[in-house]
N, C-alpha and C. Protein backbone atom coordinates (compact mmCIF):
# COMPACT_ATOMS: atom_id res chain seq x y z
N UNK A 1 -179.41 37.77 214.75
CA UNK A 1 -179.87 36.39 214.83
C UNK A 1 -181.01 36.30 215.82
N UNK A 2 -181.86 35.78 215.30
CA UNK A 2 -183.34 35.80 216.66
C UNK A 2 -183.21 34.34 216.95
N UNK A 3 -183.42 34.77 218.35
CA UNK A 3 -182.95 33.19 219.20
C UNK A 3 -184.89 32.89 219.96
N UNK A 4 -184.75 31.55 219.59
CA UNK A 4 -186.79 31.38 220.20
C UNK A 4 -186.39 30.62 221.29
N UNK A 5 -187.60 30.12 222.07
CA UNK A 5 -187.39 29.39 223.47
C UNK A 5 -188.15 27.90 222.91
N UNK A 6 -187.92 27.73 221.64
CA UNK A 6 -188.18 26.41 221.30
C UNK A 6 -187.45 25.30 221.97
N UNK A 7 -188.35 23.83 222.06
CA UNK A 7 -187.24 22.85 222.62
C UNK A 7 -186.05 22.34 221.73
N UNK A 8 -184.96 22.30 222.72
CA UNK A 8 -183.81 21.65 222.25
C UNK A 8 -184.29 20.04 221.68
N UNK A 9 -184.14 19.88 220.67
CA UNK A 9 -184.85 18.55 220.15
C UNK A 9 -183.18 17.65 219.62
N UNK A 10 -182.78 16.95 220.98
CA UNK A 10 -181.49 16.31 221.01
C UNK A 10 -181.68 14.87 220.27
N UNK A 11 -182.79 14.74 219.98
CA UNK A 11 -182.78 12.98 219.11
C UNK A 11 -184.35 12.50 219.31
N UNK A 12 -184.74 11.91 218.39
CA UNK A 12 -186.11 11.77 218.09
C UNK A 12 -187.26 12.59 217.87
N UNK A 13 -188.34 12.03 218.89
CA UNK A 13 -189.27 13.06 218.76
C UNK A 13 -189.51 13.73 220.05
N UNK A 14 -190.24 14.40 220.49
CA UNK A 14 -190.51 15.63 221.42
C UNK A 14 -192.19 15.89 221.56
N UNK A 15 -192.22 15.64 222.88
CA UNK A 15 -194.63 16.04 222.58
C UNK A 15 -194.30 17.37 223.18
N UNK A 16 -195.11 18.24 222.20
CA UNK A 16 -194.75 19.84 223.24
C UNK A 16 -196.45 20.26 223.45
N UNK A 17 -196.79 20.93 224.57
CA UNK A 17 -197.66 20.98 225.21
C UNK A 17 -197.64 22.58 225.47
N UNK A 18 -198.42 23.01 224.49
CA UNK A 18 -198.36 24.59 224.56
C UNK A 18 -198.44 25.42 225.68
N UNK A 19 -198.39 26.48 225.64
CA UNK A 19 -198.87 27.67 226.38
C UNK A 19 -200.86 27.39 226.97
N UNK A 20 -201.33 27.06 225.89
CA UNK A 20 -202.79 27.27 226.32
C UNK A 20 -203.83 26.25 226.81
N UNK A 21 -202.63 24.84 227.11
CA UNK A 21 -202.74 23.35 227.46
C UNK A 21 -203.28 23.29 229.22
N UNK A 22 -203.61 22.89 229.53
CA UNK A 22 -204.00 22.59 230.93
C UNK A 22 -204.49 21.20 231.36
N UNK A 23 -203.33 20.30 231.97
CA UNK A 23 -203.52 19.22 232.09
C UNK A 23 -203.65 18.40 233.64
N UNK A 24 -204.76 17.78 234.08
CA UNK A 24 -204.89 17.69 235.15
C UNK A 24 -204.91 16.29 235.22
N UNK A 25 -203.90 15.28 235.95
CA UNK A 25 -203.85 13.97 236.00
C UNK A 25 -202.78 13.42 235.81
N UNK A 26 -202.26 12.36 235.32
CA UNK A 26 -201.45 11.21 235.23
C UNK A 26 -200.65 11.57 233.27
N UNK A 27 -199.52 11.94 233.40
CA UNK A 27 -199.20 12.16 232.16
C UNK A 27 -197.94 11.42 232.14
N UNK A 28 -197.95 10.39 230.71
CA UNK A 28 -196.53 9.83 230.51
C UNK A 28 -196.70 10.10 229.12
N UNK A 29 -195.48 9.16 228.24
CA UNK A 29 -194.90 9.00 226.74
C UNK A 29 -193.64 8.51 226.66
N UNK A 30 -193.74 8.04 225.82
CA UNK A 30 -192.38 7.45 225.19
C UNK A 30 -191.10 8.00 224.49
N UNK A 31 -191.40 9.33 224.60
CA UNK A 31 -190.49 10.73 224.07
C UNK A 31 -190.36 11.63 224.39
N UNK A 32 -189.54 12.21 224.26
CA UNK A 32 -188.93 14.08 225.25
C UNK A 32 -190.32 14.38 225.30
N UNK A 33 -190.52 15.13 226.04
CA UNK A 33 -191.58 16.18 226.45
C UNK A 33 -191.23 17.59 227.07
N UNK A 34 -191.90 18.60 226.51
CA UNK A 34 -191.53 19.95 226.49
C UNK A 34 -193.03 20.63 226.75
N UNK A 35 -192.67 21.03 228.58
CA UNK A 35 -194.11 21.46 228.77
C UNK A 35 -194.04 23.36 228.66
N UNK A 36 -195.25 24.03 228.39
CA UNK A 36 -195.32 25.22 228.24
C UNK A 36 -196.47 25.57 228.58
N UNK A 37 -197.54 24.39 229.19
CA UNK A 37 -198.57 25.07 229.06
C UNK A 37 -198.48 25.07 231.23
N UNK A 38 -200.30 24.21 231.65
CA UNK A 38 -200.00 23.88 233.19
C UNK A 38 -200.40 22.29 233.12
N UNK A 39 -199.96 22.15 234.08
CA UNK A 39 -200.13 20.46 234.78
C UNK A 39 -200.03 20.06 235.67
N UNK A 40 -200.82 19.93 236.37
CA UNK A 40 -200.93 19.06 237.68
C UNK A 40 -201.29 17.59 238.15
N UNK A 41 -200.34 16.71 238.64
CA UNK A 41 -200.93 15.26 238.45
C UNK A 41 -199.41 14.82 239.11
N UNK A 42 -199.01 14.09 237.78
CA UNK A 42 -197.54 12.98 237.85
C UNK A 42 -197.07 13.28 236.43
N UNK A 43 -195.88 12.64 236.14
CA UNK A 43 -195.38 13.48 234.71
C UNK A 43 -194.34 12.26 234.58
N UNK A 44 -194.43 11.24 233.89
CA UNK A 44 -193.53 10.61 233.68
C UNK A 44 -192.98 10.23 231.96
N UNK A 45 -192.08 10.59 231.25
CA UNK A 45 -192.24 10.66 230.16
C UNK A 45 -190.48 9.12 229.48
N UNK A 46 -191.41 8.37 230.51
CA UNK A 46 -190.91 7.00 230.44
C UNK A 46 -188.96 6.83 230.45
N UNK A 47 -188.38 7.54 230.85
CA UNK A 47 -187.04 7.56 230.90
C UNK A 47 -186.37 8.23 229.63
N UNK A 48 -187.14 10.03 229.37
CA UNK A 48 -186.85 10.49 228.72
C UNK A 48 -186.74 11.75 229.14
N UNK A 49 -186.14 13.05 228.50
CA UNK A 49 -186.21 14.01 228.54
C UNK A 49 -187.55 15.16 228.95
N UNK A 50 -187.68 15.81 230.22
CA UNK A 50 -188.45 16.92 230.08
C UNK A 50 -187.80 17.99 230.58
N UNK A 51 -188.57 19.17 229.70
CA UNK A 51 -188.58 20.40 229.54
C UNK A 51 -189.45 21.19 229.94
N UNK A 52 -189.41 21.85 230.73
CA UNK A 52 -190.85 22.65 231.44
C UNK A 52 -190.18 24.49 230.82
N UNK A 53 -190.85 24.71 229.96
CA UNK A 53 -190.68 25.60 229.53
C UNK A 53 -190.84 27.43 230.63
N UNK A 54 -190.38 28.42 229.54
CA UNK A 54 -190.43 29.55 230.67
C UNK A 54 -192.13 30.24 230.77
N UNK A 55 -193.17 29.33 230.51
CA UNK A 55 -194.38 29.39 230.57
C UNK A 55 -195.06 28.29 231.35
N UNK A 56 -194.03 27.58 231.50
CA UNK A 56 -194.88 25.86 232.01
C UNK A 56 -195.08 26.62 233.28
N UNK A 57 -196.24 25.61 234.04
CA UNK A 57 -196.71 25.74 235.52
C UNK A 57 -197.02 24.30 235.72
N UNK A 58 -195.97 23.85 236.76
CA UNK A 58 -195.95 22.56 236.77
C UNK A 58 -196.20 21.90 238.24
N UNK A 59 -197.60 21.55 238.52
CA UNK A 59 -197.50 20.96 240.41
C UNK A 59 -197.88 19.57 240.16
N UNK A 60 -196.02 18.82 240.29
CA UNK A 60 -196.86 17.49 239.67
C UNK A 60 -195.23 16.52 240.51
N UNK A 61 -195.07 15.42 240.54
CA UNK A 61 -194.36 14.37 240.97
C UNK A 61 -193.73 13.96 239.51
N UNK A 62 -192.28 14.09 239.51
CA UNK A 62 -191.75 14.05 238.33
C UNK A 62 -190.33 12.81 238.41
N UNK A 63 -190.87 11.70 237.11
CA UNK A 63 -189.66 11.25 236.91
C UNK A 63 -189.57 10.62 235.35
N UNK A 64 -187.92 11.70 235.47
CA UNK A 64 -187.19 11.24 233.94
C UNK A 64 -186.06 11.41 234.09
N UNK A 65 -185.12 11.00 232.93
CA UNK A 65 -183.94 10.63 232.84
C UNK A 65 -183.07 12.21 233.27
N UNK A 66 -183.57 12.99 232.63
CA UNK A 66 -183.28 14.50 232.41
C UNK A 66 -184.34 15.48 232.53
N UNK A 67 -183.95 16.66 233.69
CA UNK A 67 -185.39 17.48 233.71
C UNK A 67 -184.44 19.18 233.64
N UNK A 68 -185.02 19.60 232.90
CA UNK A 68 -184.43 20.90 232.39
C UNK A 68 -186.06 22.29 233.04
N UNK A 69 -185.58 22.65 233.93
CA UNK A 69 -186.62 23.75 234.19
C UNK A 69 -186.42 25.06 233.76
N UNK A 70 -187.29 25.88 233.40
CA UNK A 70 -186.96 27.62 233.11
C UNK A 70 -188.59 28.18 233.36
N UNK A 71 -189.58 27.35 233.94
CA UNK A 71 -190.78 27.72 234.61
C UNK A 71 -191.14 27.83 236.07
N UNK A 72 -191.43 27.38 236.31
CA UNK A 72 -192.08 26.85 237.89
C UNK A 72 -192.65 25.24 237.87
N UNK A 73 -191.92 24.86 238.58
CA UNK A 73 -192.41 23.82 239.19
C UNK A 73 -192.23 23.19 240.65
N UNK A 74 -193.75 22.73 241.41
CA UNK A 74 -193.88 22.43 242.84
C UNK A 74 -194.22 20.86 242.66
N UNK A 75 -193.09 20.05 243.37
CA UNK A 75 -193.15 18.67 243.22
C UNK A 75 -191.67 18.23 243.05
N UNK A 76 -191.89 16.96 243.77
CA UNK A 76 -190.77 15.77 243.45
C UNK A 76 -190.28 15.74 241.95
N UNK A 77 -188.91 15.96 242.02
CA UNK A 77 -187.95 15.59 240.67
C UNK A 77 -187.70 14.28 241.15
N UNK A 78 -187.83 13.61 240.45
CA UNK A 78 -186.61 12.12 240.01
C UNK A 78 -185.76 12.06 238.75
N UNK A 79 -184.75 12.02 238.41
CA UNK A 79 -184.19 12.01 237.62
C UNK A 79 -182.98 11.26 237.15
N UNK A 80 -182.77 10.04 236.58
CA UNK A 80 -181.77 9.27 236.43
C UNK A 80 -180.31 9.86 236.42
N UNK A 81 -180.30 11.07 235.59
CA UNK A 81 -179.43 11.46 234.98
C UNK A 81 -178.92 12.74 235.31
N UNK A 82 -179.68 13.94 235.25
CA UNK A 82 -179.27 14.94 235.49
C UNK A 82 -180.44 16.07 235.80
N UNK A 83 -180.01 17.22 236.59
CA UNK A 83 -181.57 18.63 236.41
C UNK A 83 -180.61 19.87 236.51
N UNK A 84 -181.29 20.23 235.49
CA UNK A 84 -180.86 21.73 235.13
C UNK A 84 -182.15 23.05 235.70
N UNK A 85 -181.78 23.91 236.36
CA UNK A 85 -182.42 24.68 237.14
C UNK A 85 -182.15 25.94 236.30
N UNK A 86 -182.62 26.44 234.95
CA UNK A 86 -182.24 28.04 234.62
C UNK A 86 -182.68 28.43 235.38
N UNK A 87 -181.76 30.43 234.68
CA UNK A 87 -181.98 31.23 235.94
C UNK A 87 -183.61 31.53 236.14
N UNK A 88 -184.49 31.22 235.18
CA UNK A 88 -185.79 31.69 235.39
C UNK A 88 -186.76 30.70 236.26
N UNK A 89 -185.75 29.95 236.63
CA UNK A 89 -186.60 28.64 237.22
C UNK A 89 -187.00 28.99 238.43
N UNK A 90 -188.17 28.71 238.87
CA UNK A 90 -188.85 28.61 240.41
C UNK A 90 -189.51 26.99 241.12
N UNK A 91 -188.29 26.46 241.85
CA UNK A 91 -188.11 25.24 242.02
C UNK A 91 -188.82 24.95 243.30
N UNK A 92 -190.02 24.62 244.04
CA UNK A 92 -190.10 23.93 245.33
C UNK A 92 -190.90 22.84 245.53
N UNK A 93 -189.49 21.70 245.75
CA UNK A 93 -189.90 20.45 246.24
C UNK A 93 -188.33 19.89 246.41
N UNK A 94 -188.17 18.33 246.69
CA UNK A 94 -187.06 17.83 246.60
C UNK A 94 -186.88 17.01 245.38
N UNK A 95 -185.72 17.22 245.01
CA UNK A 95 -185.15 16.33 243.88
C UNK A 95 -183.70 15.41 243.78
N UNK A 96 -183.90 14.52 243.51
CA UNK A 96 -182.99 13.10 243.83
C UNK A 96 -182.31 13.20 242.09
N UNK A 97 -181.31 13.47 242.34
CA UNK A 97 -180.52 12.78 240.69
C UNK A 97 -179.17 12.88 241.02
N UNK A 98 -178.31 12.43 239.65
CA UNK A 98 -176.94 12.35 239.83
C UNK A 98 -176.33 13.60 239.50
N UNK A 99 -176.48 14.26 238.53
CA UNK A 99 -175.60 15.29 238.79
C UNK A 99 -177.23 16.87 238.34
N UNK A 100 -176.24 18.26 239.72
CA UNK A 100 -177.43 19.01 239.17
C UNK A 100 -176.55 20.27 238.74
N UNK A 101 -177.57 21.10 237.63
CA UNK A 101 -176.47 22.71 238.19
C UNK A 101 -178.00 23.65 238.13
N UNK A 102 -177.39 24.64 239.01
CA UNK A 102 -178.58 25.29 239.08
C UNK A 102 -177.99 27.06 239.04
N UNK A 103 -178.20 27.55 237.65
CA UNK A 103 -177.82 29.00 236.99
C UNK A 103 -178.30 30.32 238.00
N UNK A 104 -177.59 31.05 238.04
CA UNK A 104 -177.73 32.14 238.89
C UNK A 104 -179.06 33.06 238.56
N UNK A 105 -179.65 33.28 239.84
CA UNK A 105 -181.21 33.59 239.35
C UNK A 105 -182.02 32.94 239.55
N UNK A 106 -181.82 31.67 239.43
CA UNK A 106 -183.12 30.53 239.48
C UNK A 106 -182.94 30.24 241.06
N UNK A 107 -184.21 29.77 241.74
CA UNK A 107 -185.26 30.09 242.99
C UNK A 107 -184.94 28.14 243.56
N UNK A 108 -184.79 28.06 244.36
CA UNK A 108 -185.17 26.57 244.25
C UNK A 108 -185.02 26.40 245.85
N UNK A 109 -186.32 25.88 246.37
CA UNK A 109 -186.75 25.55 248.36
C UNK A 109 -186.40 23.93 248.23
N UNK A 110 -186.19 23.16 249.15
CA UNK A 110 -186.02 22.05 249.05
C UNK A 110 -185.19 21.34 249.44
N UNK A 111 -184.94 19.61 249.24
CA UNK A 111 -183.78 19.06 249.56
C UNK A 111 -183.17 18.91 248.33
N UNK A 112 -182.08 18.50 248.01
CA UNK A 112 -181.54 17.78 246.81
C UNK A 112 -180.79 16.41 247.15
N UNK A 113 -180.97 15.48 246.85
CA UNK A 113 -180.18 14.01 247.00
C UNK A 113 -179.41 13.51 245.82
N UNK A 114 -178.50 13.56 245.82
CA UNK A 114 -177.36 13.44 245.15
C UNK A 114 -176.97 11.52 245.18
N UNK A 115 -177.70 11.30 243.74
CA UNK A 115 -177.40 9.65 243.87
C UNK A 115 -176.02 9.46 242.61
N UNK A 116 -175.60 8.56 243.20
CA UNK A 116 -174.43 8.06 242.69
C UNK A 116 -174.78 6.97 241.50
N UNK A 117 -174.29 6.75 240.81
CA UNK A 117 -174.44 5.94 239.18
C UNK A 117 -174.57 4.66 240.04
N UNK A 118 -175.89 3.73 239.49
CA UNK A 118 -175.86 2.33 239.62
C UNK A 118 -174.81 1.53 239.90
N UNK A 119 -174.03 0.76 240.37
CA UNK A 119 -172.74 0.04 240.37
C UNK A 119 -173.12 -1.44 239.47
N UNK A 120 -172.08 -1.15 238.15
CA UNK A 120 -172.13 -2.68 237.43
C UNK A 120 -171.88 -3.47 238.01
N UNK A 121 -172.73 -4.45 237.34
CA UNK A 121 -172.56 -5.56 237.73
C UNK A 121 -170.92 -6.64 237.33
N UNK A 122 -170.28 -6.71 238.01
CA UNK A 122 -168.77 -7.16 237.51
C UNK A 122 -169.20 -8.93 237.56
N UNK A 123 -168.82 -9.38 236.22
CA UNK A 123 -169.15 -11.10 236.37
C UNK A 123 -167.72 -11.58 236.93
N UNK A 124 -168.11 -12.38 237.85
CA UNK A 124 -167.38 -13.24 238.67
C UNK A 124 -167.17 -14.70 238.48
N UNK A 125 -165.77 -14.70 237.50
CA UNK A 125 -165.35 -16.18 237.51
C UNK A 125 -165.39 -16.91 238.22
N UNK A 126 -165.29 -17.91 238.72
CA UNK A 126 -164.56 -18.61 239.51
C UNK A 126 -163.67 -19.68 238.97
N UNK A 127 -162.12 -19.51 239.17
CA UNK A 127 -161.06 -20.04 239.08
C UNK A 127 -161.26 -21.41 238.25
N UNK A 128 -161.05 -22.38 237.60
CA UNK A 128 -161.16 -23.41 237.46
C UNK A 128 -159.92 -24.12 237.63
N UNK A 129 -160.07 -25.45 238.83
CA UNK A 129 -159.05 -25.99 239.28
C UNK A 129 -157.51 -26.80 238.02
């Protein structure tokens, strides 16, 4: 069975940004994003999925729901939801999310801040006499 390092494409669509891409500036979208190529700037892919592939080169300020690394990347994670650190990952900066795991092998300098789920909002009756 030949296994590729294509993106996991969990629902919708996906912008993938090759190997031979080089992007310098302010990058968002409205859908997963799966980087492979380089980028340097900000990376916001609007409260969606990114992927920095085991080719990406990433020096950029990052926030999404979910950030899955197996490249290098230098810069701020934000992440609503979760960051996954494979073992090929080379991580330095700090990253803030709720839950992380980070696979044996993978490199990562930094702080990590561990935020706790939003607290609902509970509606509050009040009694009627």
């Amino acid at each position: 069975m030949e296994t590729t390092n294509a993106p996991e494409i969990a629902r919708g669509e996906t912008t993938l940004i090759g190997t031979s891409i080089v992007i310098k500036g302010d990058l968002s979208c409205g859908e997963d994003l799966y980087i492979d190529g380089q980028v340097e700037g900000t990376i916001d892919p609007k409260g969606n999925r990114l992927t920095i592939g085991p080719h990406g080169r990433v020096k950029a300020s990052v926030n999404a729901s979910a950030v899955v690394v197996q490249g290098k990347l230098e810069g701020s994670i934000q992440a609503s939801d979760r960051v996954d650190l494979k073992k090929s990952a080379v991580v330095t900066g700090d990253i803030a999310t709720q839950r992380i795991s980070i696979d044996d092998g993978a490199y990562f300098k930094g702080r990590v801040n561990i935020q706790r789920e939003s607290p609902k909002k509970e509606v509050v009756r009040a009694a009627a006499p």
